[in-house]
Protein backbone atom coordinates (compact mmCIF):
# COMPACT_ATOMS: atom_id res chain seq x y z
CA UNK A 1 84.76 114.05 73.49
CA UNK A 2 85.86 117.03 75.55
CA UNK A 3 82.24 117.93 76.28
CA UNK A 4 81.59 114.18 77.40
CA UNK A 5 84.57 114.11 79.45
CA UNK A 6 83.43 117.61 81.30
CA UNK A 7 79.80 116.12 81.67
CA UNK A 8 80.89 112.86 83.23
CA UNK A 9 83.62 114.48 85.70
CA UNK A 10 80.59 116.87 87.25
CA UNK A 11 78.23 113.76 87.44
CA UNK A 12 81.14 112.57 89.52
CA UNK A 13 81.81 115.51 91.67
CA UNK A 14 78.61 116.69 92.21
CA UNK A 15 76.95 114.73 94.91
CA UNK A 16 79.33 115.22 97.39
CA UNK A 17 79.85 118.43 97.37
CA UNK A 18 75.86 118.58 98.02
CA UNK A 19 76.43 115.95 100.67
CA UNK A 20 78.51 117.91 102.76
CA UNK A 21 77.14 121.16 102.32
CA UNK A 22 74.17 119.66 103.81
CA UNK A 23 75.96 118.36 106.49
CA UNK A 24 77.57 121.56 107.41
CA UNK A 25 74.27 122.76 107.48
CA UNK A 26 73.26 120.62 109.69
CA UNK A 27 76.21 121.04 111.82
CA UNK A 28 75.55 124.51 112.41
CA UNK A 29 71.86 124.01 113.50
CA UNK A 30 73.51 121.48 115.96
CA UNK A 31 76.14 123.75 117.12
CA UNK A 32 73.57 126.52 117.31
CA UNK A 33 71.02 124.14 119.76
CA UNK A 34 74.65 124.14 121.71
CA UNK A 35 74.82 120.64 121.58
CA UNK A 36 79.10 120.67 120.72
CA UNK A 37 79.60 123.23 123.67
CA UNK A 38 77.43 121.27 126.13
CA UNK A 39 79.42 117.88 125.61
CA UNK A 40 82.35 119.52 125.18
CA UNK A 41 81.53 121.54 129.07
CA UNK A 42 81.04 118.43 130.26
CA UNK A 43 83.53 116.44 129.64
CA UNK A 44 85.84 119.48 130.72
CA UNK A 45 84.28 119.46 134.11
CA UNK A 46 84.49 115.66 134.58
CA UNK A 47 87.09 114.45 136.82
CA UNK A 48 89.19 113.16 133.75
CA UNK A 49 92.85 113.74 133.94
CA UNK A 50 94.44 116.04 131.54
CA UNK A 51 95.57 112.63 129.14
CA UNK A 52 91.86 111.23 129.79
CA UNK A 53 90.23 114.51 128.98
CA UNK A 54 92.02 114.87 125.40
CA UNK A 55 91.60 111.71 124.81
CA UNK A 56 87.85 111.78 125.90
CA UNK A 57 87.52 115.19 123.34
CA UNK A 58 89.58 113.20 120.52
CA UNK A 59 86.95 110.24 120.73
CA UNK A 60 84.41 113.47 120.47
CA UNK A 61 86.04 114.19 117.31
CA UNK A 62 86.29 111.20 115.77
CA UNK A 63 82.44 110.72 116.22
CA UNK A 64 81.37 113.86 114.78
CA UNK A 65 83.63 113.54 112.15
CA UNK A 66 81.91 110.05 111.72
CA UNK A 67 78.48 111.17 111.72
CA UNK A 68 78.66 114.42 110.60
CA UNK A 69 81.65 114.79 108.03
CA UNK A 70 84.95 115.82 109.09
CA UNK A 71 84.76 119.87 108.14
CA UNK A 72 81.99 120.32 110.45
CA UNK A 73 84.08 118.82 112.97
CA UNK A 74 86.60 121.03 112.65
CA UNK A 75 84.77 124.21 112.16
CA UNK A 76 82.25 123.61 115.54
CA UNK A 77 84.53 121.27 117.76
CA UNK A 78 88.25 122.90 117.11
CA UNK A 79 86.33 125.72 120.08
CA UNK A 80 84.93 123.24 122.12
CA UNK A 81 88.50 121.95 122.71
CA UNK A 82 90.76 124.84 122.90
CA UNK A 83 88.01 126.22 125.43
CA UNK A 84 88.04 122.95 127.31
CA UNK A 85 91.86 123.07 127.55
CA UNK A 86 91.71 126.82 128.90
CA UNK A 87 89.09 125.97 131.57
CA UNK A 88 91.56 123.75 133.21
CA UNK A 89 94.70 125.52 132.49
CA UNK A 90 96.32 123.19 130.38
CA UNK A 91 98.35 123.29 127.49
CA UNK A 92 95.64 124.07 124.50
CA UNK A 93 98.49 122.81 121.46
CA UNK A 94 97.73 119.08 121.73
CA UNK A 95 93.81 120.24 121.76
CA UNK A 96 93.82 122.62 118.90
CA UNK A 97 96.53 120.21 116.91
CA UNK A 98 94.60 117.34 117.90
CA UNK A 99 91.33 118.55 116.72
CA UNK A 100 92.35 118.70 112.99
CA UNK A 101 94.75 115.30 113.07
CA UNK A 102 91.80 113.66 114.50
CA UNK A 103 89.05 114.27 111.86
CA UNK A 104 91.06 113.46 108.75
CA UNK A 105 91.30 109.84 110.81
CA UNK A 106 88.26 109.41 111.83
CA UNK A 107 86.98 110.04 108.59
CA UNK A 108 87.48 106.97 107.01
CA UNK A 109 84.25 105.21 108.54
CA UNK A 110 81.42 106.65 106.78
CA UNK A 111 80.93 107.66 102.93
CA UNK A 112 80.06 111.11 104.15
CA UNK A 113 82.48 111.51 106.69
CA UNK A 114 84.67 112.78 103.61
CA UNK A 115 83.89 113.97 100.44
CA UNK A 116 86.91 111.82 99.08
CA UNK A 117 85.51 108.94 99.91
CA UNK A 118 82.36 109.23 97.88
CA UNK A 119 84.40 110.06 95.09
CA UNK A 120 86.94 107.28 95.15
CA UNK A 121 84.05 104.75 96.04
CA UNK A 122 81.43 106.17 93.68
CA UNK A 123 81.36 103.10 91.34
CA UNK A 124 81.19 100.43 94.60
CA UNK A 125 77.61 98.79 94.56
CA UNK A 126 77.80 98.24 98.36
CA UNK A 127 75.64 100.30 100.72
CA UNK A 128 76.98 102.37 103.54
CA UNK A 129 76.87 100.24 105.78
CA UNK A 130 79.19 97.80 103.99
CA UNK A 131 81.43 100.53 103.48
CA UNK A 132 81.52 101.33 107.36
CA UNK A 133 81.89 97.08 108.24
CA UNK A 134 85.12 96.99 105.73
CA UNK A 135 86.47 100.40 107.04
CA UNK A 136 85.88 100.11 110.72
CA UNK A 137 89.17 98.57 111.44
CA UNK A 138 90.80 100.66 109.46
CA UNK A 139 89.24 103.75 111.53
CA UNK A 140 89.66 102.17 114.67
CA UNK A 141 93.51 101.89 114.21
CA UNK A 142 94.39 105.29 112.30
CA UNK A 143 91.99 107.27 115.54
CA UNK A 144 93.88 105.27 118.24
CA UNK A 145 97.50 105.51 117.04
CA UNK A 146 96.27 109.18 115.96
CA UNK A 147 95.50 110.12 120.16
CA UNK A 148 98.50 108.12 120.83
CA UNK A 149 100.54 110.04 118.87
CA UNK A 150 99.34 113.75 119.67
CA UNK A 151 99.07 112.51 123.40
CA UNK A 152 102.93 112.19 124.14
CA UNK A 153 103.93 115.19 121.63
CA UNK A 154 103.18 117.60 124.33
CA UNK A 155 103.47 118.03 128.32
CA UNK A 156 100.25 118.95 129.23
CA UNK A 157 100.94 120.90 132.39
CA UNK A 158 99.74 120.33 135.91
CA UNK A 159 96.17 118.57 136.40
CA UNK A 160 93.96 121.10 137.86
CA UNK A 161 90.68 120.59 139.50
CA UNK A 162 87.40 120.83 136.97
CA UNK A 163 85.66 124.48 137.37
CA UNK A 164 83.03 124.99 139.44
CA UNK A 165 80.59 126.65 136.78
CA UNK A 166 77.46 126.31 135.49
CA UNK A 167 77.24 123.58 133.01
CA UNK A 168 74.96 124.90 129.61
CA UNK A 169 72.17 121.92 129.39
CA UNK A 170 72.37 118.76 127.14
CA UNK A 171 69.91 119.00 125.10
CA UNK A 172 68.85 116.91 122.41
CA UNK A 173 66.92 119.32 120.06
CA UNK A 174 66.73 119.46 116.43
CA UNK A 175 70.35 119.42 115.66
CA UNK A 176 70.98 115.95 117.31
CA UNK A 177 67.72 114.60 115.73
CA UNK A 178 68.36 115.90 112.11
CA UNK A 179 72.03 115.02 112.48
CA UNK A 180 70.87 111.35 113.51
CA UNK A 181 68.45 111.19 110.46
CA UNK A 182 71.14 112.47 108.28
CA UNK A 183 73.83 109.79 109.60
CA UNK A 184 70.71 107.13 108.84
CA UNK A 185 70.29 108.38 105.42
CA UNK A 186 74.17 107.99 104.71
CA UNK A 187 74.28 104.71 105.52
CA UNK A 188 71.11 103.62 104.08
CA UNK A 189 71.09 105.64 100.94
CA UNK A 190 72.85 105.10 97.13
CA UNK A 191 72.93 108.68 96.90
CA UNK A 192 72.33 110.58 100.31
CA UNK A 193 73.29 113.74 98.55
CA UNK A 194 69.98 115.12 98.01
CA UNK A 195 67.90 114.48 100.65
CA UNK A 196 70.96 114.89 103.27
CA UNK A 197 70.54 118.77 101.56
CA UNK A 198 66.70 118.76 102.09
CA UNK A 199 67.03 118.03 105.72
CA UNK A 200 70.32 120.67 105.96
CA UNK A 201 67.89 123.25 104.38
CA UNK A 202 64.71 122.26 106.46
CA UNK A 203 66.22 122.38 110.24
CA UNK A 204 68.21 125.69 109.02
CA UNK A 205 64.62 127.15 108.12
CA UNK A 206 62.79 125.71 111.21
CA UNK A 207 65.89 127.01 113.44
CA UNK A 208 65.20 130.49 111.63
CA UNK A 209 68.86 130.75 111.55
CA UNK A 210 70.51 132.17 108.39
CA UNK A 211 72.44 129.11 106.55
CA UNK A 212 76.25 129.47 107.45
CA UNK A 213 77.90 128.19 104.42
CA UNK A 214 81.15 129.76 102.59
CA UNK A 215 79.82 128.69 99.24
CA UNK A 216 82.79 130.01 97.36
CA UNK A 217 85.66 127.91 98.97
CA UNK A 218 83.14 124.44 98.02
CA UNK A 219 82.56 126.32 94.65
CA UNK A 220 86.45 126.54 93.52
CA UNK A 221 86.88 123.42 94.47
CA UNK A 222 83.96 121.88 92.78
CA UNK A 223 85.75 123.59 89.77
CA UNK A 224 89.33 122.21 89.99
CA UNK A 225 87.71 118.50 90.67
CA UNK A 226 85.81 119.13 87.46
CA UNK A 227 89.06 120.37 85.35
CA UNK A 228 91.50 117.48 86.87
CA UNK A 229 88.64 114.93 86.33
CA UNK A 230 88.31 115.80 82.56
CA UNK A 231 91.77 115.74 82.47
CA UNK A 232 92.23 112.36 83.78
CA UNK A 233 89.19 110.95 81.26
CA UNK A 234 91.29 112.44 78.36
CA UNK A 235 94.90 111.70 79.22
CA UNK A 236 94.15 108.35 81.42
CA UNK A 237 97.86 108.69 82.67
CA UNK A 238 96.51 108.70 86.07
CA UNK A 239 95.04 105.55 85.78
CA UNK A 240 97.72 104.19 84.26
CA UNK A 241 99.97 104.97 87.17
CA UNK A 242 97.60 103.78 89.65
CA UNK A 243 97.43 100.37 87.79
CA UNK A 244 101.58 99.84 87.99
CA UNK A 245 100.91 100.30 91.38
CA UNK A 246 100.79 98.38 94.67
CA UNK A 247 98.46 98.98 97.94
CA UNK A 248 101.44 100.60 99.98
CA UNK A 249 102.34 102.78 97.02
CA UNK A 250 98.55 103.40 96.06
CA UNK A 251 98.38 105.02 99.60
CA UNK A 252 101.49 106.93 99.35
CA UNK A 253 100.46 108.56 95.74
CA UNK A 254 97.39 109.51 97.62
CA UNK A 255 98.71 111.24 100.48
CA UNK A 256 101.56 113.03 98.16
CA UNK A 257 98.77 114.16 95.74
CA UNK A 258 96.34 115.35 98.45
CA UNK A 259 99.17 117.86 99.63
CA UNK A 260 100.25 118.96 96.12
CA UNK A 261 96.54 119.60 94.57
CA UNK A 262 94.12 119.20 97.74
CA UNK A 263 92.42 115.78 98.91
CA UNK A 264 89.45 116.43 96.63
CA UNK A 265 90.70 117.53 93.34
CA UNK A 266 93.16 114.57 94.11
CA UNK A 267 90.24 112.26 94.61
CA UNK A 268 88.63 113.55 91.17
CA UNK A 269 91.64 112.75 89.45
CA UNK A 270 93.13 109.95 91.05
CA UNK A 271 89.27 107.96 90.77
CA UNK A 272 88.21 109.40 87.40
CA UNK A 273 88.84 105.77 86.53
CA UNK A 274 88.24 102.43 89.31
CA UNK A 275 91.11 102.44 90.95
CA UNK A 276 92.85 98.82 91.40
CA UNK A 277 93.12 99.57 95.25
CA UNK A 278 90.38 101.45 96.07
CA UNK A 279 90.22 101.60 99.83
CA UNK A 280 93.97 102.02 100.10
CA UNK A 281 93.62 105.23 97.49
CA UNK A 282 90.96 106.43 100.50
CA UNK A 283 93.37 106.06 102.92
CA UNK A 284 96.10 108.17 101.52
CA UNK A 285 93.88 110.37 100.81
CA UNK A 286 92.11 110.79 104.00
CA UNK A 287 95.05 110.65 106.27
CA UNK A 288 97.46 112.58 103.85
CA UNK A 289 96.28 115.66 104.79
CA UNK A 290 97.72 115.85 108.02
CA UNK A 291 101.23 116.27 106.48
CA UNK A 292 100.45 119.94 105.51
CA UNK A 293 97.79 122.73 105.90
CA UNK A 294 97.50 122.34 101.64
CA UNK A 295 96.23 118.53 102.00
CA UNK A 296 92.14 119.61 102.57
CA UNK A 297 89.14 122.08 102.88
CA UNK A 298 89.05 121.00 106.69
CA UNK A 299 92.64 122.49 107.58
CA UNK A 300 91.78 125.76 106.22
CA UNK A 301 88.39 126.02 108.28
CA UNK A 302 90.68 124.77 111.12
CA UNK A 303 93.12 127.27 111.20
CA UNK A 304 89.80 129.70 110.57
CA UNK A 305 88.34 127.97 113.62
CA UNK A 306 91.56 128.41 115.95
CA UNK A 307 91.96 132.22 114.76
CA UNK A 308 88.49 132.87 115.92
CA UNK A 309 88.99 131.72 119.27
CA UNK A 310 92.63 133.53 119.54
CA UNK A 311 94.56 130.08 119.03
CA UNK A 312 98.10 130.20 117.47
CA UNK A 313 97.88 127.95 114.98
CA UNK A 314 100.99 127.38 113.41
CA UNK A 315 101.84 125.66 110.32
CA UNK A 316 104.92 124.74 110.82
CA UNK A 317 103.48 123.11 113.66
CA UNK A 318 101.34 121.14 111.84
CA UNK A 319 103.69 119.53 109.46
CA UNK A 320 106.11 118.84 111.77
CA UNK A 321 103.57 116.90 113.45
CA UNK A 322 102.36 115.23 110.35
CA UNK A 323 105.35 114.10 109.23
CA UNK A 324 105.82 111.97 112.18
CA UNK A 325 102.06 111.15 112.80
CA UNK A 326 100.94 110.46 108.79
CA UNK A 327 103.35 106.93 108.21
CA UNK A 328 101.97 105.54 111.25
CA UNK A 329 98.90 106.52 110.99
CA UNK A 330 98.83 104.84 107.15
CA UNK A 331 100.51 101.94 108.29
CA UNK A 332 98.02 101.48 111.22
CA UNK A 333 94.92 101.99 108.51
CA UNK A 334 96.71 99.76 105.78
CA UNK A 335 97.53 96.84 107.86
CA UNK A 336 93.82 95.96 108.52
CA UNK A 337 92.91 96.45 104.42
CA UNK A 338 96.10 93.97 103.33
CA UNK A 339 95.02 90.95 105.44
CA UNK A 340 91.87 90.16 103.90
C-alpha cells in the first residue's frame, strides 16, 4: 500500500521536474547566444517612456515565462531589467519587483510554463494547446492587472534620453530555435518531458557550454512532492477538503498552501487526487506565490538573480507588494474561469 502510494506519487512528479530542467537548459543556451540581453538593450534604448519601457520588459517577461517556463525567466531576465532600468537612470525596484510578480502570472498559459500546472492537470486528456485556449484569458487578465499594479507602486524618476551605445546584435541562433522547438513540443506533446530534456541536453552539447543546472534545489523538491503526494494517497484528507470546496475558496487554499509548503509540493498534494476545480487550484497556485519569497523555486533564483547583479532585494518588499497585488490578481484570473 505504502510502496504503491510512493510509486504512483513519483510517476506524478517526475515529468515535470524533467520538463523544466530541460527548459532551463535551454534557457541558458539562449541567454548564452545573448538573445535576453539583446532584446532587453533594445528595448532600453527605444524611445519608450519610463511606464512604456517597464511595461514593454513586463510583456518580455510574460513571454518567456510563456515559452520558456517561469524560473528561467527569472534567473536570465531579472538582469536584463535591473540593467535596463540603470541605463536610463530610473528607479530599478518596480523592474527587479516586477520581474518576479510577472512570471508567476504569466505562467498560467502553457503546461510548461510551471511545473504546477502539469501536476494539477496531469490527468486532463486535452493537448496543450487546449490548455493554452481555456487559460489565455485567464493569463491575459492576471499579466495586465499584474503591470498595472507594479506600474503605480513606484515613481519612476525623471525620463531620461536612451544611451547612445552600442547595441549587442539580435541574433537568432540556437537558443531561439531550440527554445521555439521546445515551446512546439509543449504544446503538441502528452508528455513533452523527455524529449524537451533531449533537446536541453543537445543545444547545451552543441553550444559546448557546461549545463548550468542547481540539481540539488529541483532534487529536494522532487523529494518533498514525493513525501506530501504519498501522504495525500494514504490520508485522502486533502481531497476531501478540496471537494467541500468552492472555485473562490479552491484558489485561496492554493495560494495559502503554496506559501506554507512551496507551489510544488502544494501541487503534489493538493492534485494527488482530480481536483473538483482544477484550473482554479492552478491559479492559486500560480499566482500565490507572489505573497511571499516561500511560495516557489522561482523567488529563490530571483532573489539569487538580483544579488548577482548588486540589486537589494528585499523581502519585506515583496510581500508587502503581494499582499496587495495577489487578490487582484486572483480575482482578475478567476473571473474569466467562472463564466463558462
Amino acid at each position: 500500500m505504502v510502496a504503491e502510494a510512493i510509486l504512483a506519487s513519483a510517476g506524478q512528479a517526475w515529468p515535470p521536474f524533467v520538463l523544466v530542467a530541460g527548459l532551463l537548459l535551454l534557457g541558458a543556451v539562449a541567454d548564452a547566444d545573448g538573445l535576453f540581453e539583446a532584446a532587453g538593450a533594445r528595448l532600453a534604448a527605444s524611445p519608450l517612456g519610463p511606464r512604456a519601457l517597464l511595461l514593454a520588459l513586463l510583456a518580455l517577461v510574460a513571454l518567456v515565462t510563456a515559452v520558456l517556463n517561469l524560473d528561467t525567466a527569472v534567473c536570465f531576465l531579472t538582469p536584463v531589467l535591473v540593467h535596463a532600468a540603470r541605463r536610463r537612470g530610473l528607479d530599478e525596484r518596480p523592474f527587479l519587483y516586477g520581474s518576479v510578480f510577472m512570471a508567476n502570472a504569466g505562467s498560467l498559459l502553457l503546461p510548461g510554463s510551471n511545473l504546477t500546472n502539469l501536476l494539477v492537470v496531469r490527468t486532463d486528456p486535452q493537448s496543450g494547446a487546449a490548455f493554452a485556449a481555456r487559460m489565455l484569458p485567464s493569463w491575459v487578465a492576471a499579466s495586465a492587472v499584474t503591470a498595472a499594479v507594479v506600474a503605480v507602486a513606484f515613481r519612476l524618476g525623471d525620463p531620461s534620453p536612451p544611451p547612445r551605445r552600442e547595441r549587442p546584435p539580435l541574433r537568432l541562433g540556437l537558443g531561439a530555435v531550440a527554445s521555439a522547438a521546445a515551446a512546439g513540443l509543449v504544446v503538441a506533446l502528452p508528455n513533452p518531458a523527455p524529449p524537451v530534456l533531449a533537446l536541453g541536453l543537445a543545444a547545451t552539447a552543441l553550444r559546448r557550454r557546461p549545463p548550468r543546472l542547481d540539481v540539488r534545489a529541483l532534487a529536494l523538491l522532487f523529494v518533498a512532492a514525493v513525501g506530501l503526494g504519498t501522504a495525500a494517497r494514504l490520508f485522502g484528507g486533502p481531497a476531501h477538503l478540496l471537494g467541500a470546496t468552492g472555485t473562490v475558496a479552491t484558489a485561496g487554499l492554493g495560494a495559502v498552501a503554496s506559501v506554507l509548503l512551496n507551489n510544488l509540493p502544494a501541487a503534489v498534494l493538493l492534485s494527488a487526487h482530480p481536483a473538483a476545480h482544477p484550473d482554479a487550484l492552478l491559479v492559486g497556485l500560480d499566482i500565490g506565490p507572489n505573497l511571499a519569497v516561500t511560495g516557489s523555486l522561482s523567488a529563490v533564483l530571483w532573489l539569487q538573480a538580483a544579488r548577482a547583479v548588486g540589486a537589494r532585494a528585499s523581502v519585506a518588499t515583496y510581500s508587502r507588494l503581494g499582499i496587495v497585488l495577489v487578490p487582484l490578481t486572483l480575482a482578475a484570473a478567476l473571473g474569466p474561469l467562472m463564466t463558462r
